[in-house]
PDB file of N, CA and C in Angstrom:
ATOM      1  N   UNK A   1      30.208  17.688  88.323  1.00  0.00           N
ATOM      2  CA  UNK A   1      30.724  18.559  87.305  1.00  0.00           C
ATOM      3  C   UNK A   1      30.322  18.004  85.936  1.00  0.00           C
ATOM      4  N   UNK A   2      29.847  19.062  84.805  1.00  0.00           N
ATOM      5  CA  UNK A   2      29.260  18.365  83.765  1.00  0.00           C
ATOM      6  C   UNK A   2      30.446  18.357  82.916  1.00  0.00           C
ATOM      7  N   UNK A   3      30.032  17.597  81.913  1.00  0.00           N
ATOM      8  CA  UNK A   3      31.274  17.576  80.571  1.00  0.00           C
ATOM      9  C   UNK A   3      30.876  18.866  79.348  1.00  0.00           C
ATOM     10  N   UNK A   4      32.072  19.422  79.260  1.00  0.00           N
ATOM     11  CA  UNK A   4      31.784  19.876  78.437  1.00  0.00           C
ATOM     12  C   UNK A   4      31.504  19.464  77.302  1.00  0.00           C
ATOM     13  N   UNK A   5      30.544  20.256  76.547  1.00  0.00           N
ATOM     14  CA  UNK A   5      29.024  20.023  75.102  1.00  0.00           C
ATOM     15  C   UNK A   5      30.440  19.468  73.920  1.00  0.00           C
ATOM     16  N   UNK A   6      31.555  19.970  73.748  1.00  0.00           N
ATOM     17  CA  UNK A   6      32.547  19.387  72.499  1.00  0.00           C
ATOM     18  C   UNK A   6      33.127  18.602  73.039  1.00  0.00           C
ATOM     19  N   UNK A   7      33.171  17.537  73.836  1.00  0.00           N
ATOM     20  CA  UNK A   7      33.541  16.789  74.280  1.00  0.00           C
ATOM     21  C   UNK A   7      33.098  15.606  74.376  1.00  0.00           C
ATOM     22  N   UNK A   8      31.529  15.367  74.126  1.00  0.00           N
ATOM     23  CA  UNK A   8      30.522  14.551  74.078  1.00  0.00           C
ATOM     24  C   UNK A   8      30.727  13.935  72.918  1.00  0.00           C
ATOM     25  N   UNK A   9      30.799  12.618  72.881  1.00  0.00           N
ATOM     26  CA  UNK A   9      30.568  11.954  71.358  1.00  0.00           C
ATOM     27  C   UNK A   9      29.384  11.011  70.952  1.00  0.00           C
ATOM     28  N   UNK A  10      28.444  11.006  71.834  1.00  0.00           N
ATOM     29  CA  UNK A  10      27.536  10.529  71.335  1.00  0.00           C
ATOM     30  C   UNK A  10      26.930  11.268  69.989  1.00  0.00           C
ATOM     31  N   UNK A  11      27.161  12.166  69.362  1.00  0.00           N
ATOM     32  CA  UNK A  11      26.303  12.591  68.300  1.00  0.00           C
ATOM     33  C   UNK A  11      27.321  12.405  67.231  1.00  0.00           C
ATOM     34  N   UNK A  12      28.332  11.986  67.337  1.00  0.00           N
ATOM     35  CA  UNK A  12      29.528  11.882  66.570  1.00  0.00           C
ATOM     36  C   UNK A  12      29.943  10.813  66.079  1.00  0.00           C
ATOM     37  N   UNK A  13      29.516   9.823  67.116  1.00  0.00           N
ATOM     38  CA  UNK A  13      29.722   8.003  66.267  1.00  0.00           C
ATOM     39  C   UNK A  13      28.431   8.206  65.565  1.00  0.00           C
ATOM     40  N   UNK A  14      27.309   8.448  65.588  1.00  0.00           N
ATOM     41  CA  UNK A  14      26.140   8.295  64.698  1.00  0.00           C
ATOM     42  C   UNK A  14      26.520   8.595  63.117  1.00  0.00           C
ATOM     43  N   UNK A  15      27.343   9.966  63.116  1.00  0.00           N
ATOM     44  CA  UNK A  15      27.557   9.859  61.202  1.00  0.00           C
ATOM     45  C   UNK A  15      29.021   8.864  60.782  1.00  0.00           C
ATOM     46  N   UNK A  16      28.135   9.054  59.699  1.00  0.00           N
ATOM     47  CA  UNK A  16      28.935   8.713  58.533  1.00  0.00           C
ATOM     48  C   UNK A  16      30.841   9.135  58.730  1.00  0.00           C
ATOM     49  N   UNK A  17      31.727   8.188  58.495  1.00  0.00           N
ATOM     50  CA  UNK A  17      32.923   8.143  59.009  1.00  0.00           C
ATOM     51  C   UNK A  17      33.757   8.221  57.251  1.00  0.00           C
ATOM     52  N   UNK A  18      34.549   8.900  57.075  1.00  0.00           N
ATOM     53  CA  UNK A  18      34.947   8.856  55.566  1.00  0.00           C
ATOM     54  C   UNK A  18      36.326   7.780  56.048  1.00  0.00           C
ATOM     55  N   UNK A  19      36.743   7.229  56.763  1.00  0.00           N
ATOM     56  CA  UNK A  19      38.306   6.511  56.936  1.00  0.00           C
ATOM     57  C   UNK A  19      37.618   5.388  57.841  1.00  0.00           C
ATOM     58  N   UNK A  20      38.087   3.990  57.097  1.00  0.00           N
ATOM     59  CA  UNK A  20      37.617   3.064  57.943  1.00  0.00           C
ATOM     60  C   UNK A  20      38.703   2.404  58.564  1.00  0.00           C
ATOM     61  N   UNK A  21      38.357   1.296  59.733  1.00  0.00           N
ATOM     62  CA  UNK A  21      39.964   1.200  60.540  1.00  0.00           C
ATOM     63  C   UNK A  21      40.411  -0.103  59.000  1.00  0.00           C
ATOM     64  N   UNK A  22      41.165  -0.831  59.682  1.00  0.00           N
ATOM     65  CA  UNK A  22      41.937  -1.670  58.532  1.00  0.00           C
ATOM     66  C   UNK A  22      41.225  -3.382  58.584  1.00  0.00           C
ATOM     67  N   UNK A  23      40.224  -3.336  59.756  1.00  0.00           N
ATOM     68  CA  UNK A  23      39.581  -4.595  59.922  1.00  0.00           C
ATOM     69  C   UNK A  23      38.453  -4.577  59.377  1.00  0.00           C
ATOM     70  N   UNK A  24      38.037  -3.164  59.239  1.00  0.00           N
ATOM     71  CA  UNK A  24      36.670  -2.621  58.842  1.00  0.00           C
ATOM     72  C   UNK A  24      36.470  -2.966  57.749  1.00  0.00           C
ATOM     73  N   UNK A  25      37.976  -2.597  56.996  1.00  0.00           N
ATOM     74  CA  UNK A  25      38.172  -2.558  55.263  1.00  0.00           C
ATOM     75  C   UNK A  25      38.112  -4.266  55.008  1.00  0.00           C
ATOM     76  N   UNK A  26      38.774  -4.737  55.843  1.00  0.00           N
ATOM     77  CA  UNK A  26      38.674  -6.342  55.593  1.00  0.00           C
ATOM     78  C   UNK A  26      37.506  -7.023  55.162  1.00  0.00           C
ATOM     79  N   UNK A  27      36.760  -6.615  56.355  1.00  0.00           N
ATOM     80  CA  UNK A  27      35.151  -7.185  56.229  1.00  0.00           C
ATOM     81  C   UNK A  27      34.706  -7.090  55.409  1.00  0.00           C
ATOM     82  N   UNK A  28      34.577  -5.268  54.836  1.00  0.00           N
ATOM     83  CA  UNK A  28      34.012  -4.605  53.948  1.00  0.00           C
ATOM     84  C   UNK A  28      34.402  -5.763  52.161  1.00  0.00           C
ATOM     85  N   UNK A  29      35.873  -5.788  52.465  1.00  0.00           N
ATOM     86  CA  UNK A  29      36.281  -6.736  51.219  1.00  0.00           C
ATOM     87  C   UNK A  29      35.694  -8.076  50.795  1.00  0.00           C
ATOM     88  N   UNK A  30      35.674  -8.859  52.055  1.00  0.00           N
ATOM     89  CA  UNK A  30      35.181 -10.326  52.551  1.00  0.00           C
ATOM     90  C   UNK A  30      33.710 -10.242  51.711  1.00  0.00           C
ATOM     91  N   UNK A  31      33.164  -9.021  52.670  1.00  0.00           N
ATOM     92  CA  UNK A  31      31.778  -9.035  51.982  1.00  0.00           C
ATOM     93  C   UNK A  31      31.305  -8.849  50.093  1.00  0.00           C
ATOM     94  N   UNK A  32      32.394  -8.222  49.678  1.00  0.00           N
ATOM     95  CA  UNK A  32      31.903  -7.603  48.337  1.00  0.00           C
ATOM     96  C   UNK A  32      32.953  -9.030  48.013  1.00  0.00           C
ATOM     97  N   UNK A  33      33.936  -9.682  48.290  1.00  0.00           N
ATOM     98  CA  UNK A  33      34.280 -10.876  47.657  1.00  0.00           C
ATOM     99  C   UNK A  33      35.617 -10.531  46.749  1.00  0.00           C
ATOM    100  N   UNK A  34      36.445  -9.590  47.372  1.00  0.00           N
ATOM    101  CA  UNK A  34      37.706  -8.958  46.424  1.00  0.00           C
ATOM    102  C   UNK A  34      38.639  -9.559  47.430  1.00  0.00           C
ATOM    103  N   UNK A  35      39.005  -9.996  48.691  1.00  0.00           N
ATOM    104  CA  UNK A  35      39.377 -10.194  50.042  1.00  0.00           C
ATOM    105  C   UNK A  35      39.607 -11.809  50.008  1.00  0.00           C
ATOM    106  N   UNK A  36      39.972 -12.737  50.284  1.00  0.00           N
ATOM    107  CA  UNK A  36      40.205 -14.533  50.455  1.00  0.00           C
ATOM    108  C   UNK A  36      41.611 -14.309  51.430  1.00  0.00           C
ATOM    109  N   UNK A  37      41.504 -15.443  52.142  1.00  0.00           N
ATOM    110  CA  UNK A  37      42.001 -15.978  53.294  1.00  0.00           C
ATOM    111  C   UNK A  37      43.610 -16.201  52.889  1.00  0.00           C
ATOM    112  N   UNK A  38      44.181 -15.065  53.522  1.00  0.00           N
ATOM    113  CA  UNK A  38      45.732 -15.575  53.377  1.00  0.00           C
ATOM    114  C   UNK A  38      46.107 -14.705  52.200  1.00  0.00           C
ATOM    115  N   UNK A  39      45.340 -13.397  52.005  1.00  0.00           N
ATOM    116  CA  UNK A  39      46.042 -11.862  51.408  1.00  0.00           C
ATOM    117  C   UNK A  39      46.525 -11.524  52.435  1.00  0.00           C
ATOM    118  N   UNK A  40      47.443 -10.506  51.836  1.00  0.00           N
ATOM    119  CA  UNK A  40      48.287  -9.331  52.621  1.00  0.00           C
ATOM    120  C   UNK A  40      47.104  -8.474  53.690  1.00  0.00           C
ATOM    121  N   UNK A  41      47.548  -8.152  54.971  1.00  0.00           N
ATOM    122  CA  UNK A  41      46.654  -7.265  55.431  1.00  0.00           C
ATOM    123  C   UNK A  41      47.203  -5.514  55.197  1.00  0.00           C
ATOM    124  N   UNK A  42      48.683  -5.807  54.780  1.00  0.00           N
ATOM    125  CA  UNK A  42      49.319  -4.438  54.365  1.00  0.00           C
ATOM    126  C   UNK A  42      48.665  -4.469  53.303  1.00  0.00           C
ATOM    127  N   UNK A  43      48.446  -2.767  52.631  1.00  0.00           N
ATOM    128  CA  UNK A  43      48.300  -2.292  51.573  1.00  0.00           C
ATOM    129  C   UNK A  43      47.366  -2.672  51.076  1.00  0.00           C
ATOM    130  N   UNK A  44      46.486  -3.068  51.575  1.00  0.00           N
ATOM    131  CA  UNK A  44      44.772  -3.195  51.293  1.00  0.00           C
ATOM    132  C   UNK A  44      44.264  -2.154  50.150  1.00  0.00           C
ATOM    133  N   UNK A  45      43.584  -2.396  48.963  1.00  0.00           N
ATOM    134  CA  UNK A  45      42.725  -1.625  48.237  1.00  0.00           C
ATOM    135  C   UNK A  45      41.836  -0.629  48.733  1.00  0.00           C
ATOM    136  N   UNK A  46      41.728   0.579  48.047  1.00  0.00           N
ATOM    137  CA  UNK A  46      41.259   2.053  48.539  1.00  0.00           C
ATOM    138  C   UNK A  46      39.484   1.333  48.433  1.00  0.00           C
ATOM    139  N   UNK A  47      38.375   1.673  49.603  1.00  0.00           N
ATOM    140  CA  UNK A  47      37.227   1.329  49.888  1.00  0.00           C
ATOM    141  C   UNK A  47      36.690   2.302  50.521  1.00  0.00           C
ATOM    142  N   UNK A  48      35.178   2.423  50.262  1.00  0.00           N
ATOM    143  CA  UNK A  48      34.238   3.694  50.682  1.00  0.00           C
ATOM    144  C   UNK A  48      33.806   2.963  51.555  1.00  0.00           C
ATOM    145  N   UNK A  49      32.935   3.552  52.153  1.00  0.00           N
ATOM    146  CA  UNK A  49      31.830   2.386  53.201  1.00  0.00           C
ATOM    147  C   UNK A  49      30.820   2.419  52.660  1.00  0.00           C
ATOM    148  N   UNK A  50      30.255   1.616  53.308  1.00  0.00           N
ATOM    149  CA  UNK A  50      28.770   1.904  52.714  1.00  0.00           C
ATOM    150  C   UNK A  50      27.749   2.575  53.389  1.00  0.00           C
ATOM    151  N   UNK A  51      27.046   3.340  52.671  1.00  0.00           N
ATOM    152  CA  UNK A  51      26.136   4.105  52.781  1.00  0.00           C
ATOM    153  C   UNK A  51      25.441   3.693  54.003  1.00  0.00           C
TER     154      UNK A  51
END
Protein backbone atom coordinates (compact mmCIF):
# COMPACT_ATOMS: atom_id res chain seq x y z
CA UNK A 1 0.00 0.00 0.00
CA UNK A 2 1.50 3.38 -1.02
CA UNK A 3 1.59 6.53 1.20
CA UNK A 4 -0.25 9.01 0.46
CA UNK A 5 1.63 12.16 -1.84
CA UNK A 6 0.69 14.84 1.55
CA UNK A 7 2.04 12.76 3.73
CA UNK A 8 5.54 12.44 2.38
CA UNK A 9 8.10 14.74 3.90
CA UNK A 10 10.91 14.36 2.10
CA UNK A 11 10.33 17.60 0.05
CA UNK A 12 9.48 19.39 3.20
CA UNK A 13 12.65 19.12 5.45
CA UNK A 14 14.56 20.49 2.32
CA UNK A 15 13.06 24.26 2.79
CA UNK A 16 13.70 26.81 4.65
CA UNK A 17 11.97 26.49 8.30
CA UNK A 18 10.85 30.12 9.73
CA UNK A 19 10.79 28.61 13.78
CA UNK A 20 13.86 27.06 15.02
CA UNK A 21 13.75 24.35 17.92
CA UNK A 22 15.40 26.02 21.18
CA UNK A 23 18.87 24.07 20.72
CA UNK A 24 18.95 25.26 17.23
CA UNK A 25 18.66 28.89 18.58
CA UNK A 26 21.49 28.03 21.02
CA UNK A 27 23.97 27.06 18.48
CA UNK A 28 22.79 29.63 16.20
CA UNK A 29 23.79 32.14 19.34
CA UNK A 30 27.14 30.22 20.30
CA UNK A 31 27.98 30.77 16.75
CA UNK A 32 27.30 34.59 16.20
CA UNK A 33 28.86 34.91 19.98
CA UNK A 34 25.63 36.62 21.88
CA UNK A 35 25.20 32.97 23.84
CA UNK A 36 28.29 31.96 26.85
CA UNK A 37 28.09 29.04 29.06
CA UNK A 38 25.75 29.25 31.99
CA UNK A 39 22.81 31.76 30.32
CA UNK A 40 19.32 31.08 30.82
CA UNK A 41 18.03 28.52 28.25
CA UNK A 42 14.42 30.16 29.02
CA UNK A 43 13.63 33.17 27.10
CA UNK A 44 16.30 33.11 24.61
CA UNK A 45 16.58 36.23 22.14
CA UNK A 46 14.25 36.40 18.92
CA UNK A 47 16.79 34.72 15.86
CA UNK A 48 16.29 34.12 12.05
CA UNK A 49 18.26 31.29 10.64
CA UNK A 50 20.37 31.52 8.33
CA UNK A 51 19.94 31.62 4.93
Amino acid sequence: MSQHRSLRTSSATATKRNVLKRFERVDLLKKRGQWKEGDRVLGLRKTKPDA
